[in-house]
PDB file of N, CA and C in Angstrom:
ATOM      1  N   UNK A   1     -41.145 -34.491  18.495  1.00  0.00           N
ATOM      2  CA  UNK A   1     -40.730 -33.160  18.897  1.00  0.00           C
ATOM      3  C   UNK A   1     -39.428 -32.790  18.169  1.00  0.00           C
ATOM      4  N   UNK A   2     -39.360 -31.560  17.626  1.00  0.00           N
ATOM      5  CA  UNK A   2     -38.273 -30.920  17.172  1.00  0.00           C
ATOM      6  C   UNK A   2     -36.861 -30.686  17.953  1.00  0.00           C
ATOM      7  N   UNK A   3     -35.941 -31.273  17.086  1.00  0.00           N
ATOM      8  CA  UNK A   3     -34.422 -30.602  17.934  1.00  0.00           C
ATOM      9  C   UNK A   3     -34.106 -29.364  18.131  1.00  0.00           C
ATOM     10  N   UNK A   4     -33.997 -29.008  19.553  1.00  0.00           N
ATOM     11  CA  UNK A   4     -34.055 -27.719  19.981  1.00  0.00           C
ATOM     12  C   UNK A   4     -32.473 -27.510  19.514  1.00  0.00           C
ATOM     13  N   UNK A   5     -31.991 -26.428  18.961  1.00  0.00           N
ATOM     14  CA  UNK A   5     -30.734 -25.825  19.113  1.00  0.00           C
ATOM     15  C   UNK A   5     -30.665 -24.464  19.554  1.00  0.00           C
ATOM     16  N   UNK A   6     -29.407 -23.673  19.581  1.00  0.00           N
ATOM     17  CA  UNK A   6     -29.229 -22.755  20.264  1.00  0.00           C
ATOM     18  C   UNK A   6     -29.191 -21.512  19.235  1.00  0.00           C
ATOM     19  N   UNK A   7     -30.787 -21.873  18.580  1.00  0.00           N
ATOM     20  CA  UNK A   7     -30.866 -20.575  17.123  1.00  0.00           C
ATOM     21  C   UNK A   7     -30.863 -19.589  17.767  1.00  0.00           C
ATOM     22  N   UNK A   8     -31.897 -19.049  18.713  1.00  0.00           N
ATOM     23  CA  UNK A   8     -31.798 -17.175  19.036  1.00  0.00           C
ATOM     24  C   UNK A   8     -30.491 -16.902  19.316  1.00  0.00           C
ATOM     25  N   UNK A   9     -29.738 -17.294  20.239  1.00  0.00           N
ATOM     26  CA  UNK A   9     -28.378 -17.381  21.135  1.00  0.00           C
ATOM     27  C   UNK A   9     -27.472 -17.154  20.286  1.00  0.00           C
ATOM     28  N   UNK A  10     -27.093 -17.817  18.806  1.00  0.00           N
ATOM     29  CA  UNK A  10     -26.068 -18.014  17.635  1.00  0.00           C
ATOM     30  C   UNK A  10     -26.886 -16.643  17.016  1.00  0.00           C
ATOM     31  N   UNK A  11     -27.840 -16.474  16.737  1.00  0.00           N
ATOM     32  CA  UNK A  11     -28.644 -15.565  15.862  1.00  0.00           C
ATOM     33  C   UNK A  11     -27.860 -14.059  16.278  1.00  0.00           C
ATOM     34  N   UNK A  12     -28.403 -13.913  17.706  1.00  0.00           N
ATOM     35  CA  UNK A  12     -27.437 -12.564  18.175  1.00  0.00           C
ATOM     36  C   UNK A  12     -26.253 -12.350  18.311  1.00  0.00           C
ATOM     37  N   UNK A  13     -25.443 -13.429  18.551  1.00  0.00           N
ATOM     38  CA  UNK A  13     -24.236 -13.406  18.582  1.00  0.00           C
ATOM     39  C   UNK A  13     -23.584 -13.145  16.833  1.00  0.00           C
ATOM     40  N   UNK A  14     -24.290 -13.678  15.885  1.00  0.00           N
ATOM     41  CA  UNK A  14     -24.043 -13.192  14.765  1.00  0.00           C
ATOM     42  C   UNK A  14     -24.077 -11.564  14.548  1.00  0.00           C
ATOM     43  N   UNK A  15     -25.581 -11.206  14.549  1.00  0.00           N
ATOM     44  CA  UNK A  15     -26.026  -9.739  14.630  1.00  0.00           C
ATOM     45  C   UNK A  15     -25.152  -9.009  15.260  1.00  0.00           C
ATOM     46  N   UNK A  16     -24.541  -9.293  16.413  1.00  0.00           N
ATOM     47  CA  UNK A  16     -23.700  -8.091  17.065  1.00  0.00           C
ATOM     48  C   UNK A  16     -22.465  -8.037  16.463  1.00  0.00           C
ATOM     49  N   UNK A  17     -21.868  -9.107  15.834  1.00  0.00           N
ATOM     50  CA  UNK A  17     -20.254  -8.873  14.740  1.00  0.00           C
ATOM     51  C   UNK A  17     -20.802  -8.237  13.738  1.00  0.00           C
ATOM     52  N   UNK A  18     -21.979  -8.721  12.569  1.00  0.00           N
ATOM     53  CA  UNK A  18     -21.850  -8.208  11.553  1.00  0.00           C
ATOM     54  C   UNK A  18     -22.490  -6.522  11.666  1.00  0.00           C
ATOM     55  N   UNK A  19     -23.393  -6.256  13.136  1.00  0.00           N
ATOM     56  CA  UNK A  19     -23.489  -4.813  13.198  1.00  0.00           C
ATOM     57  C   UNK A  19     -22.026  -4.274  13.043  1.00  0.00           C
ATOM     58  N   UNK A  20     -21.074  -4.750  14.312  1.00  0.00           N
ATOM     59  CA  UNK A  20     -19.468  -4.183  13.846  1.00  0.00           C
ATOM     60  C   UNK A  20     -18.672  -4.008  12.705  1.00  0.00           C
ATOM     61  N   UNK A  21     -18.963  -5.359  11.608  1.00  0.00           N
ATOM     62  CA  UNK A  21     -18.725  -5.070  10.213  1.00  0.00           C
ATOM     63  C   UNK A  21     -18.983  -4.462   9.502  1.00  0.00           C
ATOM     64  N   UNK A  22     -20.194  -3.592   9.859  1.00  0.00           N
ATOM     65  CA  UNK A  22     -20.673  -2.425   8.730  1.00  0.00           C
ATOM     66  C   UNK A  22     -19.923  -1.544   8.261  1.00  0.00           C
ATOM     67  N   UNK A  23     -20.355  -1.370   7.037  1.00  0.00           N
ATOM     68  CA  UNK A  23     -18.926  -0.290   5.878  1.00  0.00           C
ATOM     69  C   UNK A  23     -17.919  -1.014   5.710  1.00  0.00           C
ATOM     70  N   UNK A  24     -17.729  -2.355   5.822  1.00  0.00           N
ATOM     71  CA  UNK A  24     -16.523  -3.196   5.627  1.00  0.00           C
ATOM     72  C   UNK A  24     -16.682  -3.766   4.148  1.00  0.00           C
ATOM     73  N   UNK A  25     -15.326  -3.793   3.248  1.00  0.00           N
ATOM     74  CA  UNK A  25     -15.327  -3.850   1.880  1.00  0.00           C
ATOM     75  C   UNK A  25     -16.062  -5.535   1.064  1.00  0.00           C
ATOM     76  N   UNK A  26     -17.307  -5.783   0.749  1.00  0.00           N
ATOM     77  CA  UNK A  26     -17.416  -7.206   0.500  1.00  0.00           C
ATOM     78  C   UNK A  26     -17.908  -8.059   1.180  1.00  0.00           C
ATOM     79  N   UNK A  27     -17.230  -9.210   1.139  1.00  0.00           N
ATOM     80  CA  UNK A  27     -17.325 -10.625   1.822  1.00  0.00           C
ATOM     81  C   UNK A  27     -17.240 -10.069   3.475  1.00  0.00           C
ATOM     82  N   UNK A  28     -16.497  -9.179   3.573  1.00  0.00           N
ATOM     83  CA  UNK A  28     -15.991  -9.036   4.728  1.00  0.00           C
ATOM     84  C   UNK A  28     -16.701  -8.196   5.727  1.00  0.00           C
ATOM     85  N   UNK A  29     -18.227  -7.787   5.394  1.00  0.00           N
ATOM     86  CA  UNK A  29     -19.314  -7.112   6.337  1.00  0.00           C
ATOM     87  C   UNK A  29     -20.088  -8.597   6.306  1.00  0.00           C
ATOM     88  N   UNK A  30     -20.168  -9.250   5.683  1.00  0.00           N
ATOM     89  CA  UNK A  30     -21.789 -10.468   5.630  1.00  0.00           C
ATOM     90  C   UNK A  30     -21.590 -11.605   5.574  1.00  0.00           C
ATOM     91  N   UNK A  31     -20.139 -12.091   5.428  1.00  0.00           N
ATOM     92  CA  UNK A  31     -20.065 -13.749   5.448  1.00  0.00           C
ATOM     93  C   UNK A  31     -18.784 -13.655   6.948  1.00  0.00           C
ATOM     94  N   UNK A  32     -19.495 -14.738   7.300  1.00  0.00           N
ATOM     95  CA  UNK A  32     -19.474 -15.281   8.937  1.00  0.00           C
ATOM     96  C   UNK A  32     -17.876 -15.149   8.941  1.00  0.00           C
ATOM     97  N   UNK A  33     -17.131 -16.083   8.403  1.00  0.00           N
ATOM     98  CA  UNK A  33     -15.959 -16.645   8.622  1.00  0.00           C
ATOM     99  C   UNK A  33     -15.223 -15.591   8.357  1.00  0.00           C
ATOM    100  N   UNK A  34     -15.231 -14.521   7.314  1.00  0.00           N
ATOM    101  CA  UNK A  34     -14.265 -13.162   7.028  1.00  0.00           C
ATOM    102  C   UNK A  34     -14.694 -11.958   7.711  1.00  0.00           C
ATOM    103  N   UNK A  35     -15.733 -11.764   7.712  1.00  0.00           N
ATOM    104  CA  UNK A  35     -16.112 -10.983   8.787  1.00  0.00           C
ATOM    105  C   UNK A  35     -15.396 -11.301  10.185  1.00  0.00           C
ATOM    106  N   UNK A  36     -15.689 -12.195  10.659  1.00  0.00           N
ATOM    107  CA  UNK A  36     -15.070 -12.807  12.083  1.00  0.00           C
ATOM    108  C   UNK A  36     -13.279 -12.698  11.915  1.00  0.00           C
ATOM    109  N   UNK A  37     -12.711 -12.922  11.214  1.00  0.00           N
ATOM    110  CA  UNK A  37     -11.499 -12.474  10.801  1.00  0.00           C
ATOM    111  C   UNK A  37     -11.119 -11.406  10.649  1.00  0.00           C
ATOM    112  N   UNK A  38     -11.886 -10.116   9.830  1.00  0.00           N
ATOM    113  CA  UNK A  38     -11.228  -9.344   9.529  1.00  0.00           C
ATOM    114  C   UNK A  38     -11.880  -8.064  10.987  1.00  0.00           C
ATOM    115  N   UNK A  39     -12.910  -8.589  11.765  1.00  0.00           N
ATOM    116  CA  UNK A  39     -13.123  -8.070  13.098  1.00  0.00           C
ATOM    117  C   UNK A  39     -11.713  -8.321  14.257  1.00  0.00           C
ATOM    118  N   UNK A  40     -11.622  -9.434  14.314  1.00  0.00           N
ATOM    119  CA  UNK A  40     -10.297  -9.254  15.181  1.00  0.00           C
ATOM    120  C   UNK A  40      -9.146  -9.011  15.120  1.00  0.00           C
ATOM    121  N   UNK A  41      -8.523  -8.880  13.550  1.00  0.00           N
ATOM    122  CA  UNK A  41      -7.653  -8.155  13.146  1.00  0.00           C
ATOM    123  C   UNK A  41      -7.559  -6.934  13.231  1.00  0.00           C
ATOM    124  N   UNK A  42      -8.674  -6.281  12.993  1.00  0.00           N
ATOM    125  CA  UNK A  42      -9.640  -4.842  13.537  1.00  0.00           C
ATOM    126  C   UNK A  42      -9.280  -4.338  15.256  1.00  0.00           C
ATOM    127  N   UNK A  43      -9.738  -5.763  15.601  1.00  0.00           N
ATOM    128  CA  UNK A  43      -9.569  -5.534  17.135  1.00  0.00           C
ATOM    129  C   UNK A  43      -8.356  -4.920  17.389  1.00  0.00           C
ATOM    130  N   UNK A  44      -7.146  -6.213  17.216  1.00  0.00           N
ATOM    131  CA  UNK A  44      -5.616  -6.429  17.152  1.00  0.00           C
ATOM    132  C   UNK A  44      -4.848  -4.659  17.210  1.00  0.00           C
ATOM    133  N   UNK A  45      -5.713  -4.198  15.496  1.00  0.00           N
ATOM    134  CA  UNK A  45      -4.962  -2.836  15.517  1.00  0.00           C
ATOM    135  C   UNK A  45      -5.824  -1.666  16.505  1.00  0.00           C
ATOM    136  N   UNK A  46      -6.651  -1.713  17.381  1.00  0.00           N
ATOM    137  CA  UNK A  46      -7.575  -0.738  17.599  1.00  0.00           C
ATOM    138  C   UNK A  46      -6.722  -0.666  19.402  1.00  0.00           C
ATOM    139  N   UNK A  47      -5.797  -2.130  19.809  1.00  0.00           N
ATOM    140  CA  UNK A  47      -5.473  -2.271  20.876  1.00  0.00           C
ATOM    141  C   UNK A  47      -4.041  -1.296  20.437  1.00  0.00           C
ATOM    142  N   UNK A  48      -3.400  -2.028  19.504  1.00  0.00           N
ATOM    143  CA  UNK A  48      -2.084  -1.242  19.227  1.00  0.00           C
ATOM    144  C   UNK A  48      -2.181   0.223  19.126  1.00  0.00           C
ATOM    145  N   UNK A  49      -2.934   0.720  18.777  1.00  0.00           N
ATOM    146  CA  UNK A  49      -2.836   2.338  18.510  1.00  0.00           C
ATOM    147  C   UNK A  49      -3.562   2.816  19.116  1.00  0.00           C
ATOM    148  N   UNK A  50      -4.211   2.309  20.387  1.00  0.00           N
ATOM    149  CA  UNK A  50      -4.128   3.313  21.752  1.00  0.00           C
ATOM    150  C   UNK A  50      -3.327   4.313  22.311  1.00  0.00           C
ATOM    151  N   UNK A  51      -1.973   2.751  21.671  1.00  0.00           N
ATOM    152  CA  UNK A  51      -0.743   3.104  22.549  1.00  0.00           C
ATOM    153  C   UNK A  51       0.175   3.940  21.584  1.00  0.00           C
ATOM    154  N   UNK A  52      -0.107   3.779  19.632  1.00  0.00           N
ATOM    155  CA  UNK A  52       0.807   4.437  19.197  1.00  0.00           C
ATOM    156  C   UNK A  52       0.242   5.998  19.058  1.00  0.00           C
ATOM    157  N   UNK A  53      -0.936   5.951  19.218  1.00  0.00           N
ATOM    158  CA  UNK A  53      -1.986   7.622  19.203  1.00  0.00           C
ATOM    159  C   UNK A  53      -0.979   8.100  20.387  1.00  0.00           C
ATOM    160  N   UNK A  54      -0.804   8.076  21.782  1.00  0.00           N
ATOM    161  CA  UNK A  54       0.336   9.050  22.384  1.00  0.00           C
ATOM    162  C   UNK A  54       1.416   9.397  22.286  1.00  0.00           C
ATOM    163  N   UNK A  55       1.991   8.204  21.314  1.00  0.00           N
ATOM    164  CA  UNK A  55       3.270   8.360  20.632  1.00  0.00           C
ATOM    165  C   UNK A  55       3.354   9.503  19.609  1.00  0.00           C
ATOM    166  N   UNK A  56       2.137   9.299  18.959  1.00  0.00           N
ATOM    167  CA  UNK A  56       1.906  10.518  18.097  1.00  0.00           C
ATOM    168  C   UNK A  56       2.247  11.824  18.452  1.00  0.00           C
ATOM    169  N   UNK A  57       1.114  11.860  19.414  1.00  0.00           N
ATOM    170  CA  UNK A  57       0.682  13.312  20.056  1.00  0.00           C
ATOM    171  C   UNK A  57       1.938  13.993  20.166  1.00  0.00           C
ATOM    172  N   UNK A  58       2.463  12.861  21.149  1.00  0.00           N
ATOM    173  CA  UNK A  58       3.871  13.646  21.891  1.00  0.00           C
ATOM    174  C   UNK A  58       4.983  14.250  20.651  1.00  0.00           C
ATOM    175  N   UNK A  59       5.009  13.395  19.879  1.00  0.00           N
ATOM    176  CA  UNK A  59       5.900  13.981  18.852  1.00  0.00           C
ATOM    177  C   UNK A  59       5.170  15.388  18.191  1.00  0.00           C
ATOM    178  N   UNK A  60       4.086  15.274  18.038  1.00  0.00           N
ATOM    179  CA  UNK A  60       3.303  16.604  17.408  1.00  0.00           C
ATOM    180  C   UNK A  60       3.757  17.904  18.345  1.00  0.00           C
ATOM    181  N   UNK A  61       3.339  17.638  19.525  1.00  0.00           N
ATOM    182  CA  UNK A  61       3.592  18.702  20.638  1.00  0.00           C
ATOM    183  C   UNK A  61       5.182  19.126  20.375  1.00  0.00           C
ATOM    184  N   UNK A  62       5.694  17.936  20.513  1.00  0.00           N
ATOM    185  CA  UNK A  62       7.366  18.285  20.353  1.00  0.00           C
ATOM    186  C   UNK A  62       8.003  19.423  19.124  1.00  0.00           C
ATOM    187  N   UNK A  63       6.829  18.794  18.117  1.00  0.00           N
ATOM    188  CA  UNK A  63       7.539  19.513  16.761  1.00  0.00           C
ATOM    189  C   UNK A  63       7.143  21.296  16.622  1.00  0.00           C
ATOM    190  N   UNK A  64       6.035  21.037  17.056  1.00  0.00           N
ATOM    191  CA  UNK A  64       5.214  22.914  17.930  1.00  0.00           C
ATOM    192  C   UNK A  64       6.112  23.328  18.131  1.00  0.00           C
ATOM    193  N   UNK A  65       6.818  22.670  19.726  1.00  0.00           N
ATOM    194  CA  UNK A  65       7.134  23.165  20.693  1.00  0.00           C
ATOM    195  C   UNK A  65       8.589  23.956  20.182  1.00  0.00           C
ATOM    196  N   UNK A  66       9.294  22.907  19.486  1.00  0.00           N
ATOM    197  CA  UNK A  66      10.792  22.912  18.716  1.00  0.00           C
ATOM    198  C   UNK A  66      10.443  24.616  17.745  1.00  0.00           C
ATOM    199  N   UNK A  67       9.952  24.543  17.288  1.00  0.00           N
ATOM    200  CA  UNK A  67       9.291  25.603  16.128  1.00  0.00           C
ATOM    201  C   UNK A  67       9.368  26.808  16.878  1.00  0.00           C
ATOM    202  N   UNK A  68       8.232  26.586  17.653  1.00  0.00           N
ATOM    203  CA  UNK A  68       7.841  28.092  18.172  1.00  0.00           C
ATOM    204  C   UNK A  68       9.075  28.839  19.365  1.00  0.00           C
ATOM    205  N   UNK A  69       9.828  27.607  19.919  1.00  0.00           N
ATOM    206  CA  UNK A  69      11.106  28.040  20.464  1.00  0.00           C
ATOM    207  C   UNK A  69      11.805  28.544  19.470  1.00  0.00           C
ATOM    208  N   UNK A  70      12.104  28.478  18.402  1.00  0.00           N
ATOM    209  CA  UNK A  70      13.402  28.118  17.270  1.00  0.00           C
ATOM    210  C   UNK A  70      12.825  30.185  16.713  1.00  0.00           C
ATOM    211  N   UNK A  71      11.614  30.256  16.785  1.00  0.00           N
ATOM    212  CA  UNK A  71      10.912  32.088  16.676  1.00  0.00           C
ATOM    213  C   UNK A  71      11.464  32.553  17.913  1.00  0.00           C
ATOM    214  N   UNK A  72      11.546  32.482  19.032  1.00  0.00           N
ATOM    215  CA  UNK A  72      11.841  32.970  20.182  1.00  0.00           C
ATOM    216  C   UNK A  72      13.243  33.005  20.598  1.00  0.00           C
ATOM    217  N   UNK A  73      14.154  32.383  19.404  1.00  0.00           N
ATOM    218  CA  UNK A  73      15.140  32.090  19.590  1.00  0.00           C
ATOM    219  C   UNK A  73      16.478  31.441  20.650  1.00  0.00           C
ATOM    220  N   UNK A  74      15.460  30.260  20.920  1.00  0.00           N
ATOM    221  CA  UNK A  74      16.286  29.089  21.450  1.00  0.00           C
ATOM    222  C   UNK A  74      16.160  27.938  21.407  1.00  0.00           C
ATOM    223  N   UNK A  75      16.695  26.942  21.237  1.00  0.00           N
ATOM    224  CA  UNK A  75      16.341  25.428  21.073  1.00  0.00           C
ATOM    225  C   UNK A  75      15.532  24.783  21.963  1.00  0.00           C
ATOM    226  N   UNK A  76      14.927  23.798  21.136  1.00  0.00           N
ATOM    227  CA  UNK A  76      14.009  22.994  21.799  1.00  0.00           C
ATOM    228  C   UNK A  76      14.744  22.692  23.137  1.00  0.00           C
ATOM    229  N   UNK A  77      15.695  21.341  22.810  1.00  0.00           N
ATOM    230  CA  UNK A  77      16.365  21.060  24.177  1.00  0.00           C
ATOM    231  C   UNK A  77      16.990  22.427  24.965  1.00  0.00           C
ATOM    232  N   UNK A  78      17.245  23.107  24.966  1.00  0.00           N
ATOM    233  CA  UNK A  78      17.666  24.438  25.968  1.00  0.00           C
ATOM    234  C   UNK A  78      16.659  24.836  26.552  1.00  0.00           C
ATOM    235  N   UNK A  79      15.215  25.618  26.002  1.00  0.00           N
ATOM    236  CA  UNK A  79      13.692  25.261  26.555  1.00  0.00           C
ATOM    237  C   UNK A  79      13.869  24.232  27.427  1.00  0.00           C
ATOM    238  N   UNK A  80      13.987  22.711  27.192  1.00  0.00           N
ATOM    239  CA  UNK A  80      13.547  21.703  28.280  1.00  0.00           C
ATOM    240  C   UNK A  80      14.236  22.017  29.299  1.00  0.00           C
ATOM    241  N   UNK A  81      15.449  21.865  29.255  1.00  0.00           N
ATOM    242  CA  UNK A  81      16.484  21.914  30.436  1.00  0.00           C
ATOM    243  C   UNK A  81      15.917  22.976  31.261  1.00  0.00           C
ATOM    244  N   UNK A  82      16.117  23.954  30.595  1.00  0.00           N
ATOM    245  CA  UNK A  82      15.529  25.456  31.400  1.00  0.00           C
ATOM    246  C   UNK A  82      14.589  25.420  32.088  1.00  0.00           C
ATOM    247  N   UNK A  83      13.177  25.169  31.658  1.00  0.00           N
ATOM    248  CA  UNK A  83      12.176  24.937  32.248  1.00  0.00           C
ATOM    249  C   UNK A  83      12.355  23.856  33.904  1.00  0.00           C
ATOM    250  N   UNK A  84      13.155  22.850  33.599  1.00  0.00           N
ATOM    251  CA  UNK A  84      13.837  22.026  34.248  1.00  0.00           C
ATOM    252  C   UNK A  84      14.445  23.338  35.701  1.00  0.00           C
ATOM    253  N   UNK A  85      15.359  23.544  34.991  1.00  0.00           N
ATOM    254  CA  UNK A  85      16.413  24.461  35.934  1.00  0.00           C
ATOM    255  C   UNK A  85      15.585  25.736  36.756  1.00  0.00           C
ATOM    256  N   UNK A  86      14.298  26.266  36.157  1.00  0.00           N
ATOM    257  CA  UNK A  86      13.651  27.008  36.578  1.00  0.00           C
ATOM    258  C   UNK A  86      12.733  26.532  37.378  1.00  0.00           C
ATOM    259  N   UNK A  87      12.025  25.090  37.445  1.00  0.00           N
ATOM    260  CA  UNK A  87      10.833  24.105  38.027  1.00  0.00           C
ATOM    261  C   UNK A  87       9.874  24.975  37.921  1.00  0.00           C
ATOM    262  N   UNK A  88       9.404  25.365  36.203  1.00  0.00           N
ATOM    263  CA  UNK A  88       8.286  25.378  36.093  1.00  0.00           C
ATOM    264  C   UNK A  88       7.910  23.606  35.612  1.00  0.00           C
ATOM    265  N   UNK A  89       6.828  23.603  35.978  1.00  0.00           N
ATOM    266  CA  UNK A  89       6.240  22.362  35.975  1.00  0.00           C
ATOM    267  C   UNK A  89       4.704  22.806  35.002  1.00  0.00           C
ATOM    268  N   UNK A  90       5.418  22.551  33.340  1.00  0.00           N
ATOM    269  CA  UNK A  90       4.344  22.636  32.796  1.00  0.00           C
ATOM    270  C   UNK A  90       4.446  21.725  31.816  1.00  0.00           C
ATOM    271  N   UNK A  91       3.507  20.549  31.187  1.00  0.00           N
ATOM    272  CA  UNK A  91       3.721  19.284  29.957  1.00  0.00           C
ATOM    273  C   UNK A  91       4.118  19.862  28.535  1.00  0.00           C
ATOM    274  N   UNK A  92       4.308  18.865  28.135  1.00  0.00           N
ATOM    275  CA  UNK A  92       4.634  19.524  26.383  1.00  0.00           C
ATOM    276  C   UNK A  92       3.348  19.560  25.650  1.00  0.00           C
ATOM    277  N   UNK A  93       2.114  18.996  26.331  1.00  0.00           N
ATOM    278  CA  UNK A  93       0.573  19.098  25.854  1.00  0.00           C
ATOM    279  C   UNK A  93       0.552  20.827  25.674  1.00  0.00           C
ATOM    280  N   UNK A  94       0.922  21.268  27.293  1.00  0.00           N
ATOM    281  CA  UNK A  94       0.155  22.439  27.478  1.00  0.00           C
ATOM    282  C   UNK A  94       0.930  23.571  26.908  1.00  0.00           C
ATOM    283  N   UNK A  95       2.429  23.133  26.590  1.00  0.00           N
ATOM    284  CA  UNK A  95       3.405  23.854  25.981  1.00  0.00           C
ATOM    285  C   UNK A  95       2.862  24.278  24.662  1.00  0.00           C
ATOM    286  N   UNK A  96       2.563  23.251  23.815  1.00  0.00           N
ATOM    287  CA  UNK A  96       1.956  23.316  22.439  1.00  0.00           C
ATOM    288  C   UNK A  96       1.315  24.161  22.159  1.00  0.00           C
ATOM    289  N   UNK A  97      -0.035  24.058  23.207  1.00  0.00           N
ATOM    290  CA  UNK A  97      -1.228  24.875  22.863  1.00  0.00           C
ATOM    291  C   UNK A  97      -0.801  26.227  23.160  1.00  0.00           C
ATOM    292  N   UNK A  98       0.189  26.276  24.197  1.00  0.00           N
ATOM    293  CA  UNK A  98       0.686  27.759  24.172  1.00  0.00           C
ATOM    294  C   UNK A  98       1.210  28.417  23.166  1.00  0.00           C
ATOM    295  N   UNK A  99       2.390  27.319  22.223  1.00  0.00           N
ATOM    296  CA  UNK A  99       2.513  27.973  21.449  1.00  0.00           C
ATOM    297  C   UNK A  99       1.650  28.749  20.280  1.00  0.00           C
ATOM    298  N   UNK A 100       1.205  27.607  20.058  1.00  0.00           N
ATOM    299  CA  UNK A 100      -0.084  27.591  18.861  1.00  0.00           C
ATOM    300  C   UNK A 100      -0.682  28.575  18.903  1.00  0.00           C
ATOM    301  N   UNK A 101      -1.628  29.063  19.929  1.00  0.00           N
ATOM    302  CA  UNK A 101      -2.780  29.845  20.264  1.00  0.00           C
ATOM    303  C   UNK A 101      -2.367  31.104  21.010  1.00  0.00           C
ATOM    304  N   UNK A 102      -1.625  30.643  21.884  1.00  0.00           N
ATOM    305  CA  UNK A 102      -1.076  32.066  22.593  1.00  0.00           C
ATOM    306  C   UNK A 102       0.286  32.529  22.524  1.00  0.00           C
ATOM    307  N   UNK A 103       0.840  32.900  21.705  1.00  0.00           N
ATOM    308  CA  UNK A 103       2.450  33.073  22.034  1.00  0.00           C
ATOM    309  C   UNK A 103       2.927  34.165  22.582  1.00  0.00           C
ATOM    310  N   UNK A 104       2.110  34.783  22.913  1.00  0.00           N
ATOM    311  CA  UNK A 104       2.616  35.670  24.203  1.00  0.00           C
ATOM    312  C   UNK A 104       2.928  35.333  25.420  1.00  0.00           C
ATOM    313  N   UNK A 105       1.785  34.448  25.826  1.00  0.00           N
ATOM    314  CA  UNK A 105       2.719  33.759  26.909  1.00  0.00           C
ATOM    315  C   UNK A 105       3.743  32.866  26.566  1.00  0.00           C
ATOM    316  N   UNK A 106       4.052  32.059  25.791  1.00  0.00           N
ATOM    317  CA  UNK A 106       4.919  30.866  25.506  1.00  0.00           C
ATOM    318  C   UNK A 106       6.284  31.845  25.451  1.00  0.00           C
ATOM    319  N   UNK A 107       6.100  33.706  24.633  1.00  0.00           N
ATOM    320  CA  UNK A 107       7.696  33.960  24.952  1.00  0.00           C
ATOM    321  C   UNK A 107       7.909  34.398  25.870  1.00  0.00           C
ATOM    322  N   UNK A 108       6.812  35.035  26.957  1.00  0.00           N
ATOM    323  CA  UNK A 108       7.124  35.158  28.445  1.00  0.00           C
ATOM    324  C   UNK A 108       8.056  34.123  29.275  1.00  0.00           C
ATOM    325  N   UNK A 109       7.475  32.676  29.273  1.00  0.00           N
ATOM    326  CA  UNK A 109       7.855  31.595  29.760  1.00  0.00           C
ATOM    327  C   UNK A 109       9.411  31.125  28.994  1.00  0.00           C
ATOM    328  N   UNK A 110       9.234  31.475  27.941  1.00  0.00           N
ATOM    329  CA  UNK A 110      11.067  31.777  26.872  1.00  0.00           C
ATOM    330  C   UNK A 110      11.764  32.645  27.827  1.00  0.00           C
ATOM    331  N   UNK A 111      11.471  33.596  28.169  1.00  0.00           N
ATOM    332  CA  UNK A 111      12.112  34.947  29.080  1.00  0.00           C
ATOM    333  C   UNK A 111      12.235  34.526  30.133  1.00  0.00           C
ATOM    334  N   UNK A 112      11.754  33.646  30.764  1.00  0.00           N
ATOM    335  CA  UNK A 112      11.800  33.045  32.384  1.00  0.00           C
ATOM    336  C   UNK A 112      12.791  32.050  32.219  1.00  0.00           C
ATOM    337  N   UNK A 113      12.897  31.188  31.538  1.00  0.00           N
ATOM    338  CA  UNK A 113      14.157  30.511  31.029  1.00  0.00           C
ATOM    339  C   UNK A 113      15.066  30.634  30.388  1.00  0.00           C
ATOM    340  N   UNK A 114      15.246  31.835  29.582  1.00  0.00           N
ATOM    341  CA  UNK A 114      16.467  32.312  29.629  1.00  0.00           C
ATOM    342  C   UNK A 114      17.113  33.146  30.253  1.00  0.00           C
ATOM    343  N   UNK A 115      16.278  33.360  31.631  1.00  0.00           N
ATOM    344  CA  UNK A 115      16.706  34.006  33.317  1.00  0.00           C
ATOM    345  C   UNK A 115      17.497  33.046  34.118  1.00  0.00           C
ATOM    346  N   UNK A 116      16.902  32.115  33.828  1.00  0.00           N
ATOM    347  CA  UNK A 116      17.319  30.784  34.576  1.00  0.00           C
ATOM    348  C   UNK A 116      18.607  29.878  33.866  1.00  0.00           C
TER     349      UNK A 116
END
């Protein structure tokens, strides 16, 4: 009788990394050992820039936000505070898109804080 090993079991467990390796440059979609390497290095950065993608954002929103105040004529930080001093309670997400898309309201909400 033949030595049973654990071919199907290793077989799929292969198949499901090198499906993940696809479009990878070389050695590094089809041979076991670089593939398997350059997947969890993959991993490594896919965990890190969860966290640096909001880091992003927020600065993007910020740089909007700075801008489209700086047309309305007042500073970013004077905006924050204000908004602050007034307790509107609105994010710098939703600030952005105001500016961006609607700036009629964004200099309304300028006018409410420089009431305040």
């Amino acid at each position: 009788m033949p030595r049973a090993t654990n071919g199907p079991a290793s077989r799929q467990r292969k198949n499901r990394m090198f499906k993940k390796t696809k479009g990878y440059f070389g050695g590094r979609k089809n041979l076991l050992r670089t593939a398997k390497e350059t997947l969890m290095r993959a991993m490594a950065f896919q965990t890190r820039d969860r966290k640096v993608k909001k880091r992003t954002f927020r600065s993007l929103w910020i740089a909007r936000i700075g801008i489209a105040a700086r047309e309305c004529g007042i500073t970013y930080n004077a905006l924050i505070s204000g908004l602050k001093k007034a307790a509107i309670e609105i994010d710098r997400k939703m600030l952005a898109d105001l500016a961006v898309h609607d700036m009629n309201a964004f200099k309304k909400i300028v006018e409410t804080v420089k009431a305040a």
